[in-house]
N, C-alpha and C. Protein backbone atom coordinates (compact mmCIF):
# COMPACT_ATOMS: atom_id res chain seq x y z
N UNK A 1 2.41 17.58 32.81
CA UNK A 1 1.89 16.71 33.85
C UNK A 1 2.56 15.35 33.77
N UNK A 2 2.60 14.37 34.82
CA UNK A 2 3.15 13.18 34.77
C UNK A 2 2.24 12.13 34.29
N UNK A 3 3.12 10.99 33.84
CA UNK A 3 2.27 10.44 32.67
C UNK A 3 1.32 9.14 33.41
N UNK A 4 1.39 9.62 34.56
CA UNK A 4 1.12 8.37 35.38
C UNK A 4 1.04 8.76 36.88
N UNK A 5 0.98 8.17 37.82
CA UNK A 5 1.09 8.35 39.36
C UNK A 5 2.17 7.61 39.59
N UNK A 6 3.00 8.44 40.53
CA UNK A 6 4.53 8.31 40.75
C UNK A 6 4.36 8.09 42.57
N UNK A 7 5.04 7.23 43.16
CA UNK A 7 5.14 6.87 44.39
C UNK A 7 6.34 7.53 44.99
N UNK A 8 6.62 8.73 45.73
CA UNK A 8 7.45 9.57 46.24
C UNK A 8 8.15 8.69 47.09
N UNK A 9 9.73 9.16 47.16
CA UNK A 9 10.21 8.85 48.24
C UNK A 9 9.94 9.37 49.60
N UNK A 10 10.47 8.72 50.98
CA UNK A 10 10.10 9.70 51.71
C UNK A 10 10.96 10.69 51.80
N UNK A 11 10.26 12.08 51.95
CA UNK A 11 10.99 13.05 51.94
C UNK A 11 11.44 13.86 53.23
N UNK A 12 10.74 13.12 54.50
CA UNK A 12 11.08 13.34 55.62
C UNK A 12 10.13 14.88 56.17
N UNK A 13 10.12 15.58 57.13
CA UNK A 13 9.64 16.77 57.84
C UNK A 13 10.33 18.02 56.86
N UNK A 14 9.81 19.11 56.78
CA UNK A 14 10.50 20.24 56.15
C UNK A 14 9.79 21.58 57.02
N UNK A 15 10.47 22.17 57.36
CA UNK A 15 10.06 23.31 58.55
C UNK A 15 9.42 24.34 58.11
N UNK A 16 9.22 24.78 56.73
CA UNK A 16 7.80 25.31 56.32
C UNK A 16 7.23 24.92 55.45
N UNK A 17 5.98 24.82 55.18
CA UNK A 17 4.81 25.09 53.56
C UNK A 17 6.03 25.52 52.42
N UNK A 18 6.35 26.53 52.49
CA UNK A 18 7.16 26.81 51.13
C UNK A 18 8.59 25.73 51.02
N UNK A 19 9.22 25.27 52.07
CA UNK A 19 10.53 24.34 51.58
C UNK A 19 9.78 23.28 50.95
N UNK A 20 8.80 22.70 51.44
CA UNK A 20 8.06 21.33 51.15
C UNK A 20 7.72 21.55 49.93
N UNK A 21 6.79 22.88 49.62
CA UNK A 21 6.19 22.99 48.14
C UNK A 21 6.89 23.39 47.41
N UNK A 22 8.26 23.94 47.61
CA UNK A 22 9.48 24.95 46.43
C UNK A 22 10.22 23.47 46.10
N UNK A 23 10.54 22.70 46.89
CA UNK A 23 11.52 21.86 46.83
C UNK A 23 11.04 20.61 45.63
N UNK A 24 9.65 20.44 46.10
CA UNK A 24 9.21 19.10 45.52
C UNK A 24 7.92 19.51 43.98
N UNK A 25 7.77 20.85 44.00
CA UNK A 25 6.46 20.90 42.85
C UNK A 25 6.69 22.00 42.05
N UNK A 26 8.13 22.71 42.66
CA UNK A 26 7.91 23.97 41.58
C UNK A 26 8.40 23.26 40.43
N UNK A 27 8.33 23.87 39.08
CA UNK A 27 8.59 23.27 37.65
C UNK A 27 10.14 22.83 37.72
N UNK A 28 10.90 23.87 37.98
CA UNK A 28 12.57 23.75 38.10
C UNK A 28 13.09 22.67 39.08
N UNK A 29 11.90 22.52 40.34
CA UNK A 29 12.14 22.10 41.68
C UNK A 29 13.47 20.94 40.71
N UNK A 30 14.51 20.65 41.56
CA UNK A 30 15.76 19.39 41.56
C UNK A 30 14.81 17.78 41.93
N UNK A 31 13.70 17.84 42.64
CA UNK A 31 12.99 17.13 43.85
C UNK A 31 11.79 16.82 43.14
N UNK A 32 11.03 17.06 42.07
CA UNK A 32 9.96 16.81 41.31
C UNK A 32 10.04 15.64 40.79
N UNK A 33 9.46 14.98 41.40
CA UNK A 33 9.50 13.47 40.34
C UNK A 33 8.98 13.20 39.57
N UNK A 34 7.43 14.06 40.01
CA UNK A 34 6.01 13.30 39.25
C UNK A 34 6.28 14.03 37.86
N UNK A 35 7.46 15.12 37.46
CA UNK A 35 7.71 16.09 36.66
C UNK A 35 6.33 17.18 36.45
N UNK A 36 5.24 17.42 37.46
CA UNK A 36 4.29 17.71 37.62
C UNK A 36 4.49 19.55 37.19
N UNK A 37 4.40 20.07 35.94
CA UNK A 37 4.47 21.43 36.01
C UNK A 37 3.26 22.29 35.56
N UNK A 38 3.68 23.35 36.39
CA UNK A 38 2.74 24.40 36.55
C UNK A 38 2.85 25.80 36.52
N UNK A 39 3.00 26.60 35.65
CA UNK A 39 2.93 28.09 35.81
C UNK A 39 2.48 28.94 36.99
N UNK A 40 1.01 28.40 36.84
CA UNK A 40 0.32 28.85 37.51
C UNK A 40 0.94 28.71 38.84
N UNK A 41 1.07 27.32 39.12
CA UNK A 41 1.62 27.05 41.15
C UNK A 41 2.99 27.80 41.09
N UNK A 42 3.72 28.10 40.45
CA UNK A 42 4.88 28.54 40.17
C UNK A 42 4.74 30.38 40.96
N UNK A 43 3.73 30.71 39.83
CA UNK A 43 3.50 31.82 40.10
C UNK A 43 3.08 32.11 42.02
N UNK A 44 2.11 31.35 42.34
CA UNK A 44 1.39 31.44 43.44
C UNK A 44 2.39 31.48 44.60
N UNK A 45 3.46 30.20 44.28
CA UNK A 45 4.48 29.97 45.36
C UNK A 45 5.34 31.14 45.36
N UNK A 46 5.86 32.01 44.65
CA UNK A 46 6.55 33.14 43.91
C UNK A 46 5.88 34.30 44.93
N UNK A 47 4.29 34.31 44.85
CA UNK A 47 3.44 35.61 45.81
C UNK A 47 3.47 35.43 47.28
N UNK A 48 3.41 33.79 46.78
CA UNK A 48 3.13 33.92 48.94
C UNK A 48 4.25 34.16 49.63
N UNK A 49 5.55 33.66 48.75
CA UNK A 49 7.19 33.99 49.60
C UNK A 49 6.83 35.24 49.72
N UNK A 50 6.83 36.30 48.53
CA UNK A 50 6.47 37.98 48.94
C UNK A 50 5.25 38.39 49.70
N UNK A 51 4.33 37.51 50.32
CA UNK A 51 3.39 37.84 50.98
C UNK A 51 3.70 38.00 52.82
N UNK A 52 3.49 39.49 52.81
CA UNK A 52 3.94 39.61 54.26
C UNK A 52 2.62 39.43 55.18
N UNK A 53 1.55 39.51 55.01
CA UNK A 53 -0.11 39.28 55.65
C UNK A 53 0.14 37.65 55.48
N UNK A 54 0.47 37.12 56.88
CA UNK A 54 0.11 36.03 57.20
C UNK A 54 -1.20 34.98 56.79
N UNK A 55 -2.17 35.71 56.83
CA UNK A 55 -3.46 35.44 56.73
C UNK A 55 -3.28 34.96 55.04
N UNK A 56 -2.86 36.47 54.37
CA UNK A 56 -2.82 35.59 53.02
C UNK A 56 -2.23 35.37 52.16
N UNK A 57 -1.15 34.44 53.04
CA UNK A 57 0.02 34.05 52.91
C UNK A 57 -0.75 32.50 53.43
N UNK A 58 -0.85 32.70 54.11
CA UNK A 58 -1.31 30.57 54.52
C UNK A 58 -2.44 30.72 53.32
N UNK A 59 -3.56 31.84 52.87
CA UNK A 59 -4.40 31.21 51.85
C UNK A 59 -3.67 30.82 50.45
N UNK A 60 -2.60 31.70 50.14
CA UNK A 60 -1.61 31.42 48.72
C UNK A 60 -1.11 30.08 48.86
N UNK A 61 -0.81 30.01 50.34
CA UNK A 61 -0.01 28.15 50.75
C UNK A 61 -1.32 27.27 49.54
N UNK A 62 -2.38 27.60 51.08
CA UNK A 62 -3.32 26.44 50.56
C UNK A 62 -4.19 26.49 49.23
N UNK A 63 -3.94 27.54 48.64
CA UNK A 63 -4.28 27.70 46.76
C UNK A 63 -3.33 26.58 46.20
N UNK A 64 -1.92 26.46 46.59
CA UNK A 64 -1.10 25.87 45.77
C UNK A 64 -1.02 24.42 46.50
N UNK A 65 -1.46 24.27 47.48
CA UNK A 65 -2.09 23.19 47.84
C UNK A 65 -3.20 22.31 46.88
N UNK A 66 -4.08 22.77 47.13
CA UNK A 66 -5.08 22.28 46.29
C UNK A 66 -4.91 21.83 44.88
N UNK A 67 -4.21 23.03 44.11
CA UNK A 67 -3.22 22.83 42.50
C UNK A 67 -3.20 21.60 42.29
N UNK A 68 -2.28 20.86 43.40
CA UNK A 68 -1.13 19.63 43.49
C UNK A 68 -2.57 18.65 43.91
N UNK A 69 -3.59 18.68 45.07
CA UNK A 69 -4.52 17.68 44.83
C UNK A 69 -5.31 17.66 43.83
N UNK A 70 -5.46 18.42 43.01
CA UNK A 70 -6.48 18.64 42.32
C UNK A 70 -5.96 18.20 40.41
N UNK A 71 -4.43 18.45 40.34
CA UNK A 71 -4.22 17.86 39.47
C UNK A 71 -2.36 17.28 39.47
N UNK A 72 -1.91 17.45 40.17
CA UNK A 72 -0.67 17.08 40.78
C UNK A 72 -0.34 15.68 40.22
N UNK A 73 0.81 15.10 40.17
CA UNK A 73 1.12 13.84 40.10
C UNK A 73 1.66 13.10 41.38
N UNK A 74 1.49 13.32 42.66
CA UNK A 74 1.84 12.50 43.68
C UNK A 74 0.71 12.28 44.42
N UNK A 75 0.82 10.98 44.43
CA UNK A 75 0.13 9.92 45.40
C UNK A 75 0.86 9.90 46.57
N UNK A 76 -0.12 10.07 47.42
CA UNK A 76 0.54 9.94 49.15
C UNK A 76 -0.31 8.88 49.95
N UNK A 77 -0.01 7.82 50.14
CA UNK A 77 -0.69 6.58 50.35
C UNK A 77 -0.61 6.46 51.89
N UNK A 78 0.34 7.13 52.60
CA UNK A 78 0.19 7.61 54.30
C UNK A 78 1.22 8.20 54.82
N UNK A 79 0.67 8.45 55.64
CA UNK A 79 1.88 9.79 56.62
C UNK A 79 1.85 8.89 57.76
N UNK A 80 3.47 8.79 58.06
CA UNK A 80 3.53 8.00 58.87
C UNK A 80 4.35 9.40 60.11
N UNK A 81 4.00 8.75 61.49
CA UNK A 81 4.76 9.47 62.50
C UNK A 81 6.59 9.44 63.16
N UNK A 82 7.04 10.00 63.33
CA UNK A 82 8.25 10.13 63.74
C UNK A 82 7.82 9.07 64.95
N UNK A 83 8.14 8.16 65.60
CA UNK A 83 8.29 7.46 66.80
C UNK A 83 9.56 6.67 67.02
N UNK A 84 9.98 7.17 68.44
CA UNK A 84 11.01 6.53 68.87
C UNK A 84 10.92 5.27 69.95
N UNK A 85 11.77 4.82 70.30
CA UNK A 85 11.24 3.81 71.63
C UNK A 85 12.38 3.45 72.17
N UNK A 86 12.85 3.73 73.30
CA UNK A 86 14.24 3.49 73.97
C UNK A 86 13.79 2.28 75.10
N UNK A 87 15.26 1.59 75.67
CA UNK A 87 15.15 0.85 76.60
C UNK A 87 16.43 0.90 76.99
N UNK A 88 16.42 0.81 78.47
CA UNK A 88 17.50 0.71 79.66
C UNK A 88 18.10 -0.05 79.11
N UNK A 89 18.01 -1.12 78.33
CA UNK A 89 19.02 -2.29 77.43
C UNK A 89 20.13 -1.61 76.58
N UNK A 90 19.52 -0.56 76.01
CA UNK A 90 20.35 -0.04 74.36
C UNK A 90 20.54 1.51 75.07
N UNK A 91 21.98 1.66 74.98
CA UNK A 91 22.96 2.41 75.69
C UNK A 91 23.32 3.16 74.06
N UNK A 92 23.87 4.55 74.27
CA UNK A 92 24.68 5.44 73.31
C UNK A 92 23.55 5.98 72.59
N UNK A 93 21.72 6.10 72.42
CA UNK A 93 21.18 6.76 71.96
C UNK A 93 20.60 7.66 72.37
N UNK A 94 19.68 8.76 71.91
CA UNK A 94 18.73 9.96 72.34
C UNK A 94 17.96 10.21 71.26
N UNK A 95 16.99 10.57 71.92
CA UNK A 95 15.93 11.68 70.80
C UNK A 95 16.72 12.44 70.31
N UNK A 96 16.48 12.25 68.89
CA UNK A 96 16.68 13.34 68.14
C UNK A 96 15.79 14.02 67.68
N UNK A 97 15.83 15.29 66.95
CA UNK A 97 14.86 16.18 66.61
C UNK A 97 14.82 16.27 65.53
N UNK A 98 15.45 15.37 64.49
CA UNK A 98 15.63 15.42 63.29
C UNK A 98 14.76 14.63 62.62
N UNK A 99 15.40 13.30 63.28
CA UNK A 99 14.65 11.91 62.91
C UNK A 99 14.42 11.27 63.78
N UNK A 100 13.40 10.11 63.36
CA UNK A 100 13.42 8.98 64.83
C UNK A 100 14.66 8.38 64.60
N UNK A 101 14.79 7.67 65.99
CA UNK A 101 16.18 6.27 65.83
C UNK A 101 17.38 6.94 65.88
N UNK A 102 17.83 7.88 66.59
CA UNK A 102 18.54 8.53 66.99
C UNK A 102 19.26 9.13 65.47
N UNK A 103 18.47 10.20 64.93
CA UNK A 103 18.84 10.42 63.66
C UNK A 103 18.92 9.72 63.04
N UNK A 104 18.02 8.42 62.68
CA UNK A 104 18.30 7.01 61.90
C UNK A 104 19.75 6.45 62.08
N UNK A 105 20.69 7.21 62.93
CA UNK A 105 21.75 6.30 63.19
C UNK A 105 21.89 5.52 64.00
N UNK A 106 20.64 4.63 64.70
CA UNK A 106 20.57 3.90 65.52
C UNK A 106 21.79 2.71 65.66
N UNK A 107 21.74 2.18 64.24
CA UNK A 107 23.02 1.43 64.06
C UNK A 107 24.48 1.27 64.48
N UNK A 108 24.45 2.82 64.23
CA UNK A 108 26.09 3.12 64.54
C UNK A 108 26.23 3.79 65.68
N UNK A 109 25.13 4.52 66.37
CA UNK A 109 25.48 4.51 67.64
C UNK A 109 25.47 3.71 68.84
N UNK A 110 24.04 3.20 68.98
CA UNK A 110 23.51 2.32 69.87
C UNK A 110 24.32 1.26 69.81
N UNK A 111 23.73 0.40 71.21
CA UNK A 111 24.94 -0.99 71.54
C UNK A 111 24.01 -1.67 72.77
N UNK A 112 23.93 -2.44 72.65
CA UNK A 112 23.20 -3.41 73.85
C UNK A 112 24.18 -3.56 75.21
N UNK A 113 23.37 -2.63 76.35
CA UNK A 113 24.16 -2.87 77.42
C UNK A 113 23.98 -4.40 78.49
């Protein structure tokens, strides 16, 4: 377990339950900061990838959910929203679907018309 509460970077959107939870809590995860390990969640995340019953497959999610609130080392202090905001002024951007701010490259694309 971590020896302390660790303040995550942001890690941005991840397109399922398992990239978010494989990436950032399994023991091996590259992405673990809080160094938060667990057999047990290890194991769980391991069943639900092989779990073809949807149903309990989101309950294995939210077992290994709970794991991480219940004794986890990350603090999540808020979830903030993707928001963009354009104006007829600032020329060369678009929604992106990635990130706000035109893929955060607002910088290098955008230009004040």
């Amino acid at each position: 377990m971590a020896e302390g509460p660790v303040l995550r970077g942001l890690l941005g959107g991840r397109p399922s339950a398992d990239n978010q939870l494989a990436q950032t809590f399994l023991s091996n995860a590259n992405w673990n900061d809080t160094h938060w390990r667990s057999t047990e969640f290890d194991k769980i995340i391991m069943q639900a990838r092989a779990e073809l019953d949807e149903t309990k497959r989101g309950q294995l999610y939210g077992e290994a959910q709970k794991m991480i609130w219940e004794t986890g080392g990350m603090v999540c202090f808020a979830i903030g929203d993707y928001l963009d905001g354009y104006s007829k002024k600032v020329k060369g951007t678009a929604p992106h679907p990635h990130y706000d701010m035109c893929d955060q490259r607002i910088a290098e694309k955008g230009w004040f018309a």
